[in-house]
Protein backbone atom coordinates (compact mmCIF):
# COMPACT_ATOMS: atom_id res chain seq x y z
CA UNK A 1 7.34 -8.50 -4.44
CA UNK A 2 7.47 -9.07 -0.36
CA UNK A 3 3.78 -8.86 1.34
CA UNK A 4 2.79 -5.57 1.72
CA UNK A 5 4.01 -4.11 5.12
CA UNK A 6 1.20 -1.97 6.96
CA UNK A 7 1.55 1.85 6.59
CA UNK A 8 0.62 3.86 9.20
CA UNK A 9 -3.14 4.42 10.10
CA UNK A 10 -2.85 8.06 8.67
CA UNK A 11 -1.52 7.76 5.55
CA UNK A 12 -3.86 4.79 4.68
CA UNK A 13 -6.76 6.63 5.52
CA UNK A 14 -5.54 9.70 3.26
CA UNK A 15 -4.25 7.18 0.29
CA UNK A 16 -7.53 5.58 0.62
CA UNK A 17 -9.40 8.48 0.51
CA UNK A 18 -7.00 10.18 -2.63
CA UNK A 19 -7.81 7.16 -4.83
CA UNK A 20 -11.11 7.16 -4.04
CA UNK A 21 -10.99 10.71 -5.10
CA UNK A 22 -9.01 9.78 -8.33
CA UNK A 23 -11.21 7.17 -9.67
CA UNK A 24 -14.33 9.15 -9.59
CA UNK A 25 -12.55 12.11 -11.03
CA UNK A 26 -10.82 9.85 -14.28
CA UNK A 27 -13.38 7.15 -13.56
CA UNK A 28 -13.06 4.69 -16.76
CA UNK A 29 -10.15 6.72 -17.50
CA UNK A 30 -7.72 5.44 -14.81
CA UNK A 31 -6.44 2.02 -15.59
CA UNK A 32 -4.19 1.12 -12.02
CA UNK A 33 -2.99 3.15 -8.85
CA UNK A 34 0.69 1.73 -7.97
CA UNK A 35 2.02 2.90 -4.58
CA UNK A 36 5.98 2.97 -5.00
CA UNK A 37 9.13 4.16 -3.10
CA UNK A 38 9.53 3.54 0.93
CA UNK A 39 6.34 3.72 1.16
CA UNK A 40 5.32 0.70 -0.71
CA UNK A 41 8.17 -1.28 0.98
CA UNK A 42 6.88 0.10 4.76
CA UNK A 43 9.88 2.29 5.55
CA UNK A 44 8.44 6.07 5.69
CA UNK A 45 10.44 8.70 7.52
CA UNK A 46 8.46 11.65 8.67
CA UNK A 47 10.04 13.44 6.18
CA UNK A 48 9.33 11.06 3.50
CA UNK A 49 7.40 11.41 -0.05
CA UNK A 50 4.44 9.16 -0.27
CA UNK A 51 4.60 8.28 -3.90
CA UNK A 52 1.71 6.96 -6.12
CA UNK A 53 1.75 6.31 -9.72
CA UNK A 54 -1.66 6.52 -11.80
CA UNK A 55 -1.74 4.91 -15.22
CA UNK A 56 -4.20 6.43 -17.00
CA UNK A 57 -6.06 6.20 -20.55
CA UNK A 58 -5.51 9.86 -21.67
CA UNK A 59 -5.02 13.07 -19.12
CA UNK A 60 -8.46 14.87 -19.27
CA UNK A 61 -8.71 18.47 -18.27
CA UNK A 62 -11.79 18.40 -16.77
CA UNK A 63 -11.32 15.01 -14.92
CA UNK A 64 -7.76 16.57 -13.45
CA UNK A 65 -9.68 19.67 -12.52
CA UNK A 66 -11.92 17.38 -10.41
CA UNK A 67 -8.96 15.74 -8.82
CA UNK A 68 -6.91 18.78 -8.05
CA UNK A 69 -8.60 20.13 -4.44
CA UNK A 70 -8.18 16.41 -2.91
CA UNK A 71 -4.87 16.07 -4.53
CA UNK A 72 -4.00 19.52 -2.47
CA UNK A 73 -4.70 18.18 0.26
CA UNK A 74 -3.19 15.23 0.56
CA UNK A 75 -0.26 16.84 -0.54
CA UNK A 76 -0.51 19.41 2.13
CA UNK A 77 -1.02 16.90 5.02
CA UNK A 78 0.82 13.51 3.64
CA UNK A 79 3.03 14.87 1.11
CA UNK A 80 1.43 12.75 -1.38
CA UNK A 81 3.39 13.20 -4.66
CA UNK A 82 1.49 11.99 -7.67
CA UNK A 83 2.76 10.35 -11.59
CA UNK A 84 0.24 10.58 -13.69
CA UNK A 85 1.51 8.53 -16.70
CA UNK A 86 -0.49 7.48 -20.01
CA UNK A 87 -0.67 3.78 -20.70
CA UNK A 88 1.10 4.76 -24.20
CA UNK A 89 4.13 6.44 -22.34
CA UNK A 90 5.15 3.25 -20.43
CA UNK A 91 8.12 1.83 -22.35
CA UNK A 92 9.11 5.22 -23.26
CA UNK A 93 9.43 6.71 -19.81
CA UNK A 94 11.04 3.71 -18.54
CA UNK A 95 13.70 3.90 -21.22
CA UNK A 96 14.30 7.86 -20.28
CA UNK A 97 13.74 7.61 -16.37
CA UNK A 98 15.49 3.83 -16.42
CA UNK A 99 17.17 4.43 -12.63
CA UNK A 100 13.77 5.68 -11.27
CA UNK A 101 11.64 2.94 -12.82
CA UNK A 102 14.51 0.56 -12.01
CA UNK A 103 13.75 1.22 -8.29
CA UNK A 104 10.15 1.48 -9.19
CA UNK A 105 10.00 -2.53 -10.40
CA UNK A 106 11.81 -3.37 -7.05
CA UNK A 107 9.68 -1.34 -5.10
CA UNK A 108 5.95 -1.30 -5.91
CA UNK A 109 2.75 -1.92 -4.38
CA UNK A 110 -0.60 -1.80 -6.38
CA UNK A 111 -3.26 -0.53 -5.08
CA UNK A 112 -6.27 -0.50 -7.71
CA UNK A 113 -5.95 -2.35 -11.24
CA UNK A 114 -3.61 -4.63 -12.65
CA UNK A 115 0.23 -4.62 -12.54
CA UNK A 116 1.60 -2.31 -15.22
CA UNK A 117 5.01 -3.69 -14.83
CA UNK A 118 4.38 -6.91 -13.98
CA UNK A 119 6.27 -8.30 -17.04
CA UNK A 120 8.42 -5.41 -18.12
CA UNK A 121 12.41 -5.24 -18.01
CA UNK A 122 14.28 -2.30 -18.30
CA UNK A 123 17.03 -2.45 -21.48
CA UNK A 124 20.35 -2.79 -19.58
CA UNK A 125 21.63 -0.20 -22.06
CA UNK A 126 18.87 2.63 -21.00
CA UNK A 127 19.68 1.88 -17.02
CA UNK A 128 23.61 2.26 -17.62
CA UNK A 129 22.78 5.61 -19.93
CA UNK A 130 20.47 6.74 -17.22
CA UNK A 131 22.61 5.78 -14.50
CA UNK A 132 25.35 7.78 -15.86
CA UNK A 133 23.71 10.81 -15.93
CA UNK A 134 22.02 11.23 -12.69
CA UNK A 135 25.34 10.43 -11.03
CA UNK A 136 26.65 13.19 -12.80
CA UNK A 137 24.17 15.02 -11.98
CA UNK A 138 24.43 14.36 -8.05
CA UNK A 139 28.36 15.21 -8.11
CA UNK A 140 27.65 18.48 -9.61
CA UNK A 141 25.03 18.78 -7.23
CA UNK A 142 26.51 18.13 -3.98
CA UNK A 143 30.04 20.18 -5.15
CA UNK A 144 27.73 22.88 -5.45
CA UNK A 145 25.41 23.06 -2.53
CA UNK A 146 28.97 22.10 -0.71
CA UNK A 147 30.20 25.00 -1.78
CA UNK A 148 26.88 27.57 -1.07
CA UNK A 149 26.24 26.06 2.19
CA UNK A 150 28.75 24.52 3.98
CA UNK A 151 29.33 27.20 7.44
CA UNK A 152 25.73 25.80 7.97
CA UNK A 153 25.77 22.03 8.76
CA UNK A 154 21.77 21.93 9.21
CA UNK A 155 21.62 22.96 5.30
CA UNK A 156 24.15 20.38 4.29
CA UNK A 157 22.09 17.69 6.22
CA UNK A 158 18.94 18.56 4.01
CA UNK A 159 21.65 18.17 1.14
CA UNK A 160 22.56 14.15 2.28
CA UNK A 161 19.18 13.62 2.89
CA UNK A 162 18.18 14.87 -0.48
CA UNK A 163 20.43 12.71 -2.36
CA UNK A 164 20.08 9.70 -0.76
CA UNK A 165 17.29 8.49 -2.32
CA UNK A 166 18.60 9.21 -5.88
CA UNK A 167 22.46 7.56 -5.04
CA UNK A 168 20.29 4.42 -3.40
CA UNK A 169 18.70 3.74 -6.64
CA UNK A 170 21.75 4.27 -8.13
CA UNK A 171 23.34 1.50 -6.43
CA UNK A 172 20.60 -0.70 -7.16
CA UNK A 173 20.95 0.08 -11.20
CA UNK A 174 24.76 -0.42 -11.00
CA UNK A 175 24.69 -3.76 -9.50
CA UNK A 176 21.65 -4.91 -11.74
CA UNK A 177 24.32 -4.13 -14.57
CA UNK A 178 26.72 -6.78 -12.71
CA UNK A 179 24.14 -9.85 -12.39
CA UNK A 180 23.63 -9.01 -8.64
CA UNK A 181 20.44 -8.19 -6.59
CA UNK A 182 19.97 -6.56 -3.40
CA UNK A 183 16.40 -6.82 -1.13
CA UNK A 184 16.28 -2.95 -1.23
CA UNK A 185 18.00 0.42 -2.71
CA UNK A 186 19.74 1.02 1.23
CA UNK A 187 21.31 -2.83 1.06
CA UNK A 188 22.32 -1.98 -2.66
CA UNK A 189 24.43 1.02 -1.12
CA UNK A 190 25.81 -0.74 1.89
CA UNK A 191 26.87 -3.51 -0.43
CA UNK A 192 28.92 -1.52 -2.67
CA UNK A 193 30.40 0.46 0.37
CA UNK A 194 31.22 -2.93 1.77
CA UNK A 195 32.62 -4.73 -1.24
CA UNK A 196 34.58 -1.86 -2.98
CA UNK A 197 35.82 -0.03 0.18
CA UNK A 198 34.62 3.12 -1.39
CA UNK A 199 34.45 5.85 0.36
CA UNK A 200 33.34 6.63 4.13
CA UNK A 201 32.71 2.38 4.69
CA UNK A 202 29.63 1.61 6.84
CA UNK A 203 29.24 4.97 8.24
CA UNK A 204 28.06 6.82 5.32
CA UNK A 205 25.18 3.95 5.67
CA UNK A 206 24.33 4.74 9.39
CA UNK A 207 24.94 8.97 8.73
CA UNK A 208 22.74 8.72 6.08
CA UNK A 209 19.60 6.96 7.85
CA UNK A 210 20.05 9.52 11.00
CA UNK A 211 19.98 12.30 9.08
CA UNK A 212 16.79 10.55 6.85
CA UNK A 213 15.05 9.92 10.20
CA UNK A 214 16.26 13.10 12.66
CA UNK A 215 16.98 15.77 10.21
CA UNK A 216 20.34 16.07 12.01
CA UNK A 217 24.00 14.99 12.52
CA UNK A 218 26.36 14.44 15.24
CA UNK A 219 28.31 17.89 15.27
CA UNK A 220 31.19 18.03 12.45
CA UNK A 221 30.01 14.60 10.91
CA UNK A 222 27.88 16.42 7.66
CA UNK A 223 30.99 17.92 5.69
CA UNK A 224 32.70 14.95 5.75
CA UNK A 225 29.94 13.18 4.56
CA UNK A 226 28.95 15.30 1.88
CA UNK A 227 32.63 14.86 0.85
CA UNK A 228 32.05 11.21 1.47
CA UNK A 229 29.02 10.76 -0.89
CA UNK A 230 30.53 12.69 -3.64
CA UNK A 231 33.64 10.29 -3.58
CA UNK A 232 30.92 7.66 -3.65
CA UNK A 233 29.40 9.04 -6.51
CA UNK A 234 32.46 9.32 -8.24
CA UNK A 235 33.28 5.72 -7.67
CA UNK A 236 29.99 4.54 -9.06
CA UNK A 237 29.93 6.48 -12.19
CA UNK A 238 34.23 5.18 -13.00
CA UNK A 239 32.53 1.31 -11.95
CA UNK A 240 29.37 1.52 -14.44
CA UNK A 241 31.40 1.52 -17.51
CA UNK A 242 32.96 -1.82 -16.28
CA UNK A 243 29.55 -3.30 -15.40
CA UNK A 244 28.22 -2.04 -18.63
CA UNK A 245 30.77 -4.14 -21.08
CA UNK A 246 30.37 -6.88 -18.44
CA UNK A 247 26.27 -7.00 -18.96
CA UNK A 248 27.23 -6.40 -22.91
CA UNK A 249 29.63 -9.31 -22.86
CA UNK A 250 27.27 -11.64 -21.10
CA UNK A 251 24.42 -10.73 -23.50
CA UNK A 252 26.37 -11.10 -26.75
C-alpha cells in the first residue's frame, strides 16, 4: 500500500472520534479498524461514503447497543458506513463479495490492529464468479433506471454516479484475471476504455468524475452515457470469460 494521503480535518476528527467510540463499546472484542474505499486512498468527493471495516471477535448485542448513538452520528454528518465482520467470516465473505474485497486489498488503510488481509489472495475463480454477477447486475440496473428516469437528466446523473464505483472495481477484478495491475479502480477503467476501444473512449472517464464531483452534466451528455456504461458493461462481462480460461490456463 502507498503512504496514507491526509483526509480532511473533518472527517479525521469524526473517524477518530467513531473508533474511539467503537473500541470502548466492543473493547477486547474488536480485533482491527481498516479504513477502505476513496477514502483510504485520499480521493473523497463530497458525496462520497467514508467506509470502515471492523473485524471483530463475535457481534455482541449489548456492545452494538453502546456503539449505535455515535455510529448515528457519524453517519448523519460524515456518511460513515460501517462492516462489521467476524474474524471467522473472513475467507468466506471474500469468496462471496470477491469484486468488493478485491478493491478492498488494493485499497485499504488500517487504522487500529493488525492487517486482516495482509497475506490473503482472493481465488481467481471466486473474483471471475463474482465479477460476473455484479456486471449483470449493473446492466439490468442501468436498462432499468434508463428506462424510469430518463426525461430527467439530474436522476440519470445520480444513476452514473451510483455505478461507478461498482463498474471501477469491476475493471480492477477483470484485469487481475489477465495478469495486469492498475494503481487504482479509476486507472483500471480508463485502461480498458483505452486498450479495447470499448465504448464512449476517454470521455466516459472524464463524464464520470464530473458527475462524481458536481452532481451534474453538461446538458444532453447523461443519456448517452448511461448508454455508454451499459455498452461498457456489456463488454466486460463478454471479456471475463476470456480472462478467466486465460488465468485457468496459466495456473494449470
Amino acid at each position: 500500500m502507498d503512504q496514507p494521503v491526509a483526509l480532511p480535518p473533518e472527517i479525521d476528527q469524526g473517524l477518530s472520534e467513531f473508533l474511539s467510540a467503537a473500541r470502548q463499546a466492543f473493547d477486547g472484542e474488536l480485533i482491527s479498524a481498516v479504513l477502505f474505499g476513496s477514502a483510504a486512498e485520499g480521493r473523497l468527493r463530497s458525496a462520497s461514503d467514508v467506509n470502515l471495516l471492523l473485524l471483530l471477535k463475535r457481534f455482541d448485542r449489548m456492545k452494538a447497543d453502546w456503539v449505535r448513538e455515535p455510529f448515528r452520528t457519524a453517519h448523519v454528518t460524515m456518511r460513515l458506513d460501517v462492516m462489521f465482520l467476524l474474524e471467522a467470516e473472513i475467507e468466506p465473505v471474500m469468496d462471496a463479495f470477491a469484486v468488493k474485497f478485491s478493491d478492498i486489498l488494493l485499497r485499504r488503510r488500517v487504522l487500529f490492529g493488525p492487517d486482516p488481509f495482509a497475506d490473503l489472495v482472493i481465488p481467481p475463480e471466486a473474483v471471475r464468479r463474482r465479477t460476473t454477477q455484479v456486471l449483470l447486475n449493473l446492466m439490468l440496473r442501468m436498462r432499468e433506471r434508463y428506462a424510469l428516469v430518463s426525461l430527467r437528466e439530474e436522476q440519470l446523473v445520480h444513476v452514473v454516479a451510483d455505478v461507478a464505483g461498482p463498474l471501477r472495481a469491476c475493471a480492477v477484478s477483470l484485469l487481475a484475471l489477465e495478469g495486469k495491475h492498475a494503481p487504482s479502480p479509476r486507472e483500471a477503467l480508463g485502461l480498458i476504455l483505452t486498450e479495447q476501444d470499448a465504448p464512449g473512449g476517454k470521455d466516459v472517464v472524464s463524464l464520470i468524475d464530473t458527475a462524481r464531483r458536481e452532481g451534474s452534466l453538461p446538458p444532453g451528455t447523461a443519456g448517452p452515457l448511461i448508454f455508454s456504461l451499459i455498452g461498457l458493461a456489456e463488454f466486460m462481462y463478454e471479456r471475463i470469460s476470456t480472462a478467466a480460461a486465460t488465468t485457468e490456463g496459466n495456473h494449470g
